[in-house]
Protein backbone atom coordinates (compact mmCIF):
# COMPACT_ATOMS: atom_id res chain seq x y z
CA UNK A 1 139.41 -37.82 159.34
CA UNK A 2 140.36 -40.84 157.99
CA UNK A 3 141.31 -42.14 154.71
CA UNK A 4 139.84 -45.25 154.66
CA UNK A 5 135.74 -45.92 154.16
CA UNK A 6 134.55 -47.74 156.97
CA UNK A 7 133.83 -51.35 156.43
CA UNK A 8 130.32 -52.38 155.15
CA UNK A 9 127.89 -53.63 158.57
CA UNK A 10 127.83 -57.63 158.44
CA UNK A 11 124.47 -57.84 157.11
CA UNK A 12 125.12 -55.68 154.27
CA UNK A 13 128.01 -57.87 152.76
CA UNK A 14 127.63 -59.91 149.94
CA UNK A 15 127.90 -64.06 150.57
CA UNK A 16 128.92 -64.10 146.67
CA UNK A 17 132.53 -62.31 147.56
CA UNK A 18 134.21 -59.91 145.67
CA UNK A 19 134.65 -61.82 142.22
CA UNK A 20 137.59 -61.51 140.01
CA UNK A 21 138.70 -58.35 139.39
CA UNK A 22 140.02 -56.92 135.92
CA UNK A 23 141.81 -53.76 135.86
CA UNK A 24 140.96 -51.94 132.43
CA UNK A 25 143.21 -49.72 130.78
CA UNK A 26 143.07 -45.87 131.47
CA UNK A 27 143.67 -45.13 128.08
CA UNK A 28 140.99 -46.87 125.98
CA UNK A 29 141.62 -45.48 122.47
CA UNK A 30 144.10 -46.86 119.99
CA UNK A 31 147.56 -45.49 119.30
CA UNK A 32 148.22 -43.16 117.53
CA UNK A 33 151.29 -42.47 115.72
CA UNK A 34 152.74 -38.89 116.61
CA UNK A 35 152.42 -37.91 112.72
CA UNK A 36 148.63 -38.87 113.26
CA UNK A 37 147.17 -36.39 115.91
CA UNK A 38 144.50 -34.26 114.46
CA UNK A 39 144.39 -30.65 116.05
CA UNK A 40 140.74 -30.57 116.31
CA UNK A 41 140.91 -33.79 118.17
CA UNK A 42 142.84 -31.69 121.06
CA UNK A 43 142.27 -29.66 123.99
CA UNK A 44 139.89 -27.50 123.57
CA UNK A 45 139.73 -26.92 119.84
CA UNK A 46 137.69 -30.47 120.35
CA UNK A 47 135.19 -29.21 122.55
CA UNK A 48 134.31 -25.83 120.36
CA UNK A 49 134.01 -28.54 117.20
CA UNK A 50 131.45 -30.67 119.08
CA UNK A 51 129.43 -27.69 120.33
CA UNK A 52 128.94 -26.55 117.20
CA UNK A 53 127.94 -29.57 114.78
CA UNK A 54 125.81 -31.56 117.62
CA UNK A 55 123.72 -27.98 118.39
CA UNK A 56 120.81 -30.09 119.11
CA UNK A 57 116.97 -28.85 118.29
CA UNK A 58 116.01 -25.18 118.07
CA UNK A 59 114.75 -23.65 120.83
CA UNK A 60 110.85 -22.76 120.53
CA UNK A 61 109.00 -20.11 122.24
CA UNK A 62 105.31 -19.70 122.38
CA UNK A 63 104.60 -15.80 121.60
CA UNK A 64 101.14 -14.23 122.32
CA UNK A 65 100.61 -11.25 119.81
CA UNK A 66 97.77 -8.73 120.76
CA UNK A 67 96.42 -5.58 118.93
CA UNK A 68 97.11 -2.20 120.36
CA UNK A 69 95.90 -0.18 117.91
CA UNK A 70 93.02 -1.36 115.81
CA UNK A 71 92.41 1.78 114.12
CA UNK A 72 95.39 1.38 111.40
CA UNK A 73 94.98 1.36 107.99
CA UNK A 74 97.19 -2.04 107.93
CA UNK A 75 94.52 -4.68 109.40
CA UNK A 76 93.35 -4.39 106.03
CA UNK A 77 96.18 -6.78 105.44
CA UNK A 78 94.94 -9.14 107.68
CA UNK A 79 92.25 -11.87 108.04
CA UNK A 80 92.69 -11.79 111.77
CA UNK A 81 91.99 -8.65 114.20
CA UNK A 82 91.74 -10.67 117.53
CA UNK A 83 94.73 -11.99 119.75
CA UNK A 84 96.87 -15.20 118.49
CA UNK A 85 99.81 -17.52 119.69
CA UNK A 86 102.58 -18.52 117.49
CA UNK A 87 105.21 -21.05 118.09
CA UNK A 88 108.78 -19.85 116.45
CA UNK A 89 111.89 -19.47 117.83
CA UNK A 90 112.30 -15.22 117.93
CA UNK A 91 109.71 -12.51 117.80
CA UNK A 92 110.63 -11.63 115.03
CA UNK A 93 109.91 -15.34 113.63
CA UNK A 94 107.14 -15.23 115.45
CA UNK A 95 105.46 -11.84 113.56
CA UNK A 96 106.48 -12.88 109.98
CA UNK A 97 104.28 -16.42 110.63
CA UNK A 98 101.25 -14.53 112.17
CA UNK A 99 101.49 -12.28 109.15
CA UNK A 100 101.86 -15.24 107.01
CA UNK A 101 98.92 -17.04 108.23
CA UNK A 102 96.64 -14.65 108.54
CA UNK A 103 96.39 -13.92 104.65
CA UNK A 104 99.30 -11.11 104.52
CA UNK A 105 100.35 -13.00 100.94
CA UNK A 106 97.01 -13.11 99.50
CA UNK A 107 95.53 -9.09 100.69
CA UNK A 108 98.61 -7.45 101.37
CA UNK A 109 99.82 -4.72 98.63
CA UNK A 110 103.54 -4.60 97.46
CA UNK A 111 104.50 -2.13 99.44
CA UNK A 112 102.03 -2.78 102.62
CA UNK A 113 103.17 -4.02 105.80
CA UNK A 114 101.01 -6.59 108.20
CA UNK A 115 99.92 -5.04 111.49
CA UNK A 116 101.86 -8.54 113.12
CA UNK A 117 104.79 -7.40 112.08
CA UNK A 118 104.33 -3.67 113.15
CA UNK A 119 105.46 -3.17 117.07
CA UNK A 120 103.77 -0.18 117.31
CA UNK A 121 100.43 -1.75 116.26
CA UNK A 122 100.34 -4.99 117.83
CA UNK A 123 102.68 -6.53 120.92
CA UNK A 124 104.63 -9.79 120.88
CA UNK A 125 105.42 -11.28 124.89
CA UNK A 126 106.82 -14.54 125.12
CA UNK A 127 104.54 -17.03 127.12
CA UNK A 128 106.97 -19.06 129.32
CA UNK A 129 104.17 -20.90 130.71
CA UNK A 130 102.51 -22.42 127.24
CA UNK A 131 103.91 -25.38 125.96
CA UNK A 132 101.37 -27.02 124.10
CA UNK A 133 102.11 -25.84 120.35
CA UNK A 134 104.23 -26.99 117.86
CA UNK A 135 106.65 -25.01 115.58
CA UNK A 136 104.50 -22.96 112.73
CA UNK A 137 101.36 -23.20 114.93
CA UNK A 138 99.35 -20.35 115.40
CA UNK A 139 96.08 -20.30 117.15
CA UNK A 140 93.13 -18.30 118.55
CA UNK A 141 92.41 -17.71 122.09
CA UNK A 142 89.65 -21.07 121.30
CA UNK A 143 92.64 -23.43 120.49
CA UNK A 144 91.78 -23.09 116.74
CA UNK A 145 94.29 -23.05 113.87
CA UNK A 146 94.73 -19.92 112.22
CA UNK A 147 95.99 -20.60 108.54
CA UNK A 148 94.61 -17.85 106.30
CA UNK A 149 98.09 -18.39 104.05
CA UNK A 150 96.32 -21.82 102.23
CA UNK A 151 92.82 -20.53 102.54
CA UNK A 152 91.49 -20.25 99.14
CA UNK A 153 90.23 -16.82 97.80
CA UNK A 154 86.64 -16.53 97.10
């Protein structure tokens, strides 16, 4: 094997030639005096910094929540008895906005509980698949908003 790349066929080659060529620095950044290096500048104390202040957007998951047991005394605590999607970034997110949007603040009693945020009443699966929501959506099976929380009371 050789350690040369083969020459470039004849009609491949440029007519315009090679051009001046400047040969930059491999060290771009200023000097620094040796009293001025900054430990979190280094190695991989750097990297650990950056990952953690440049985190980016959170992650959002689309989570369909279903009854499984309609006959608790808890969907009195909720405007909504049919299946929803929520867009939050945990299940857990994802339950508390359900609850909060289906009129949990307005009917529920101090010491109630929504179904949406029960496990054993209703289910939460993440749908990998959806990706048409935005954060603090939730929506019937229709595409409608569900938003009970700024409904007024009659």
């Amino acid at each position: 094997m050789t350690r040369r790349r083969p020459e470039a066929p004849e009609a491949n080659r440029s007519d315009k030639g090679l051009g001046e060529r400047h040969d930059a620095p491999s060290d771009t950044m200023p000097e620094k005096h040796p009293g001025e290096v900054h430990a979190g500048e280094q190695g991989d104390t750097a990297n650990i910094k950056q990952n953690k202040t440049n985190k980016g957007p959170e992650q959002m998951n689309i989570y369909r929540l279903d009854p499984i047991d309609s006959g608790r005394s808890s969907w009195q605590y909720s405007e909504e008895r049919n299946c929803v999607w929520a867009c939050a970034g945990t299940p857990g997110e994802a339950r508390a906005l359900v609850a909060a949007k289906t009129g949990f603040a307005r009917l529920g009693a101090p010491d109630g509980q929504s179904p949406w945020q029960d496990e054993t009443v209703t289910s939460c699966v993440v749908q990998p698949t959806m990706t048409i929501m935005r954060a603090g959506d939730v929506i019937r099976q229709d595409g409608s908003p569900v938003d009970y929380e700024n409904a007024q009371s009659s």
